[in-house]
Protein backbone atom coordinates (compact mmCIF):
# COMPACT_ATOMS: atom_id res chain seq x y z
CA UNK A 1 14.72 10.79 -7.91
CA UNK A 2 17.66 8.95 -6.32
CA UNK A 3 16.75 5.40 -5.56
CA UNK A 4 17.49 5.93 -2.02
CA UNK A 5 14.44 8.27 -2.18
CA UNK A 6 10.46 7.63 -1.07
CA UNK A 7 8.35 8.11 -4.05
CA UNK A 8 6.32 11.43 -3.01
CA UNK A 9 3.00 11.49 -3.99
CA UNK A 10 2.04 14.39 -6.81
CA UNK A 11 -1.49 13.89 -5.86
CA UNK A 12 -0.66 15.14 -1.74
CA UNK A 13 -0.76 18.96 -1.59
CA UNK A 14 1.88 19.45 1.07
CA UNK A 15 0.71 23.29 1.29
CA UNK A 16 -1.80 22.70 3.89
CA UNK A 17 0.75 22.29 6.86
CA UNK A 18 1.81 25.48 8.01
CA UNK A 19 5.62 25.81 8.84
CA UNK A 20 6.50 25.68 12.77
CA UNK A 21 5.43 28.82 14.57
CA UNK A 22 3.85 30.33 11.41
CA UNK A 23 0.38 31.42 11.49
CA UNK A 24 -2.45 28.70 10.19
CA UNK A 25 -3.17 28.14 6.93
CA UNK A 26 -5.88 30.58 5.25
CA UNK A 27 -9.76 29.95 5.19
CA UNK A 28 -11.25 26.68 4.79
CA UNK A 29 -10.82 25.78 0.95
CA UNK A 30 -8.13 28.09 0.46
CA UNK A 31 -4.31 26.67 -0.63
CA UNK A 32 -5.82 23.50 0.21
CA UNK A 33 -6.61 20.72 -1.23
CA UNK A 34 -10.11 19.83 -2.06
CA UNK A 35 -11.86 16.55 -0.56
CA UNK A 36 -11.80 13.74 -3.16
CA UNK A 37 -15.02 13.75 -5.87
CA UNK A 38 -17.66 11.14 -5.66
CA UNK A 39 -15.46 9.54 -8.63
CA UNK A 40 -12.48 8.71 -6.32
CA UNK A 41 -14.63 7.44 -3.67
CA UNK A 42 -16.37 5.07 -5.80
CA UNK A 43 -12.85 4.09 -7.18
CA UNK A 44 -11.87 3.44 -3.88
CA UNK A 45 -15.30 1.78 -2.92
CA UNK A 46 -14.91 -0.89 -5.52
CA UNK A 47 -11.32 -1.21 -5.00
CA UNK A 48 -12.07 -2.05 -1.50
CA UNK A 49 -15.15 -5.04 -2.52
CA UNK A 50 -12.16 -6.47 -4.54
CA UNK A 51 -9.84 -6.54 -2.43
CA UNK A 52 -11.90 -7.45 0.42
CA UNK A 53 -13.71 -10.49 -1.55
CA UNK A 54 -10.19 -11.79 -2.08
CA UNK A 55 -8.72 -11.77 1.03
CA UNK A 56 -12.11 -13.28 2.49
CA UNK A 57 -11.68 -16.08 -0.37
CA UNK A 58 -8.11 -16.51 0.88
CA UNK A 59 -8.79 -16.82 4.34
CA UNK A 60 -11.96 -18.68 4.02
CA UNK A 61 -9.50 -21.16 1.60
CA UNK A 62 -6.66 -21.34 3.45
CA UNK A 63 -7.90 -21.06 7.48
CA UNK A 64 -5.64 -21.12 10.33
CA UNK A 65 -4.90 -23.93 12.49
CA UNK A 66 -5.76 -23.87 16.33
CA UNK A 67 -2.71 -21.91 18.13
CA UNK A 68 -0.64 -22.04 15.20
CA UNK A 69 0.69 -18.93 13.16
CA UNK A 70 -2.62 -17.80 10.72
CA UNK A 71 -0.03 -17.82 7.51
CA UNK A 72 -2.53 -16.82 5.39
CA UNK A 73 -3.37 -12.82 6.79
CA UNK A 74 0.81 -12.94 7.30
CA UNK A 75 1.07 -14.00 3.72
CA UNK A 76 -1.72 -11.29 2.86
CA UNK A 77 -0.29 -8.44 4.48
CA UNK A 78 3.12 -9.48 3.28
CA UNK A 79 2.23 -9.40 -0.26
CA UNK A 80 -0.06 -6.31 0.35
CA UNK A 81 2.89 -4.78 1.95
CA UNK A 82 5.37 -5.48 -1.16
CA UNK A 83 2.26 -4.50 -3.25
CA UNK A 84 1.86 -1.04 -2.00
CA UNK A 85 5.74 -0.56 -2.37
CA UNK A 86 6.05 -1.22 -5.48
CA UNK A 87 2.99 0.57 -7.08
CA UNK A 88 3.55 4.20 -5.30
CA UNK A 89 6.60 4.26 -7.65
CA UNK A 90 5.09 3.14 -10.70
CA UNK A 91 1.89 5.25 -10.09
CA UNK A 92 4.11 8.17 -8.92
CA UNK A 93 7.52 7.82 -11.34
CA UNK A 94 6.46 5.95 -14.46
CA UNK A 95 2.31 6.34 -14.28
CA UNK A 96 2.28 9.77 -13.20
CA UNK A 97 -0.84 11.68 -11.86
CA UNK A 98 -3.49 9.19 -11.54
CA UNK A 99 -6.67 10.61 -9.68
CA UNK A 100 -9.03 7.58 -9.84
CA UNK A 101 -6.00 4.67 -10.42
CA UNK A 102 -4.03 5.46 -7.56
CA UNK A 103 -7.12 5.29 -5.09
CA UNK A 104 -7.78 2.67 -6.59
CA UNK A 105 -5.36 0.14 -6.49
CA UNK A 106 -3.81 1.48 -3.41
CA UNK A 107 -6.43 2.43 -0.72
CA UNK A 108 -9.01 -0.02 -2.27
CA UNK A 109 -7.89 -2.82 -3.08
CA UNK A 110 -4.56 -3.36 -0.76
CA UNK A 111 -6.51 -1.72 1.76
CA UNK A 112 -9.23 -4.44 1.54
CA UNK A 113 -7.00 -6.85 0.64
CA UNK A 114 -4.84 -6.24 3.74
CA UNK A 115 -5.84 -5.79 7.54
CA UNK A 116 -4.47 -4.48 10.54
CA UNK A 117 -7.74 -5.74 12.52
CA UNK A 118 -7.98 -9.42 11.76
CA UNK A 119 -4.23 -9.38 12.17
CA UNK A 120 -4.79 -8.13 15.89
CA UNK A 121 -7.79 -10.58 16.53
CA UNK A 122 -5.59 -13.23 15.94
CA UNK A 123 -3.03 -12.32 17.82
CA UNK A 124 -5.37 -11.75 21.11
CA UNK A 125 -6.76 -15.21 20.28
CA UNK A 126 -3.59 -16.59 20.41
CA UNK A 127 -2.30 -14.80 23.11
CA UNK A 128 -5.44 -15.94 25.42
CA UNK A 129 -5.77 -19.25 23.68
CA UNK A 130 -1.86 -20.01 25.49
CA UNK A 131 -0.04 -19.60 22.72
CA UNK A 132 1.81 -16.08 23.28
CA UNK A 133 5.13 -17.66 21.63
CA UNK A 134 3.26 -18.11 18.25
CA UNK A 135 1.57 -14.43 19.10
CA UNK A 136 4.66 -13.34 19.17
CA UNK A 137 6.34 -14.87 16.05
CA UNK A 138 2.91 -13.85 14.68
CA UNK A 139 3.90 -10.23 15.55
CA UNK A 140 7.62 -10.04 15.19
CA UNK A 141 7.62 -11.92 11.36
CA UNK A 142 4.68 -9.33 10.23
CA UNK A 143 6.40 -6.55 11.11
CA UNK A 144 9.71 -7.50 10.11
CA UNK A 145 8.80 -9.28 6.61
CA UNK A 146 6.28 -6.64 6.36
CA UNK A 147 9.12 -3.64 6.46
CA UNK A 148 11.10 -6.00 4.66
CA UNK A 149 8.42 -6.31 1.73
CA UNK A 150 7.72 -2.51 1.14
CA UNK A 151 11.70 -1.74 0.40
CA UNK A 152 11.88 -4.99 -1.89
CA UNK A 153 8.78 -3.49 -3.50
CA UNK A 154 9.96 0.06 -3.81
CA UNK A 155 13.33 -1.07 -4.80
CA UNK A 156 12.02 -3.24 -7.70
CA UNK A 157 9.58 0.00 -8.57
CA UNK A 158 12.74 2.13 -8.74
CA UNK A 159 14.12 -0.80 -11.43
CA UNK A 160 11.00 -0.80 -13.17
CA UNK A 161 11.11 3.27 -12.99
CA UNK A 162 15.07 3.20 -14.46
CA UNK A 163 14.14 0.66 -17.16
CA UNK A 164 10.96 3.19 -18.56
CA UNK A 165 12.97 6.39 -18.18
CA UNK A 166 15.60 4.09 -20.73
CA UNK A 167 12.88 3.23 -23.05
CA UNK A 168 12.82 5.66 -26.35
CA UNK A 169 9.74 6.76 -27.72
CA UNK A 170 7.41 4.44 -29.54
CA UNK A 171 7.99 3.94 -33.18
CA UNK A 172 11.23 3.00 -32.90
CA UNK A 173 10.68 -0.83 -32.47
CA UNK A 174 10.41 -1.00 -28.94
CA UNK A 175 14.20 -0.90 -29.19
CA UNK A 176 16.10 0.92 -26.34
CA UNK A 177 18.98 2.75 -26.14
């Protein structure tokens, strides 16, 4: 993969969108892919109570001030954003296929360690609490240090990825080439 590239999920089957103008795909369950077992939704399930219990700690820790910028879900989405970044290319180039990992790290815990939702309550209580410059710093630094997060992590996953494709094979000392 160049590092210019998106990691591309193995675990996605990509046959289940029919070219333009071609005919829709077969019967339900065939060339599909099949909806996730109980065991990825449980990894995802717990995933999400960690995730979830952390950013609750976090904001519960670290509350924001009356009309000022709520750093702490910026800072959380931030980190969730680099986060995400950087593990779809170790899961996808150094990890590999990881049914029950991948779930779980990505969609369970960033996903409840993250959120869209309080990020937009806080913005409308800003925003009708007079403060629509600070809604609007809110806004502008989340998306743009958000954005800005996701490359650094997927660049520093395509260092990680070049370093382990490097490595030899165990029992020579951990010594690479």
């Amino acid at each position: 993969m160049r590092d210019d590239e998106l990691p591309i999920d193995p675990d996605l089957d990509f046959c289940d969108a029919a070219p333009r103008g071609a005919a829709e795909p077969g019967p339900p369950g065939i060339g599909r892919t099949p909806p996730p077992g109980i065991d990825v939704l449980l990894a995802v399930a717990a995933g999400g109570v960690l995730g979830t219990l952390a950013r609750a700690t976090l904001g519960s820790a670290f509350p924001a001030g009356s009309g000022r910028v709520p750093l702490t879900t910026l800072s959380i989405n931030v980190f969730g954003a680099f986060a995400l970044g950087l593990l779809m290319v170790v899961l996808v180039d150094i990890i590999g296929p990881a049914p029950r990992l991948k779930p779980f790290l990505t969609t369970g815990i960033l996903g409840g360690f993250t959120t869209f939702s309080t990020f937009m309550v806080e913005t409308d209580r800003l925003v009708h609490s007079g403060h629509a410059a600070a809604a609007i710093v809110y806004v502008a630094a989340s998306i743009t240090l958000g954005i800005g997060a996701a490359f650094a992590g997927i660049g520093c996953g395509h260092v990680l990825a070049a370093r382990a494709a490097t490595r030899t094979p165990r029992g020579n000392g951990g010594r690479t080439r």
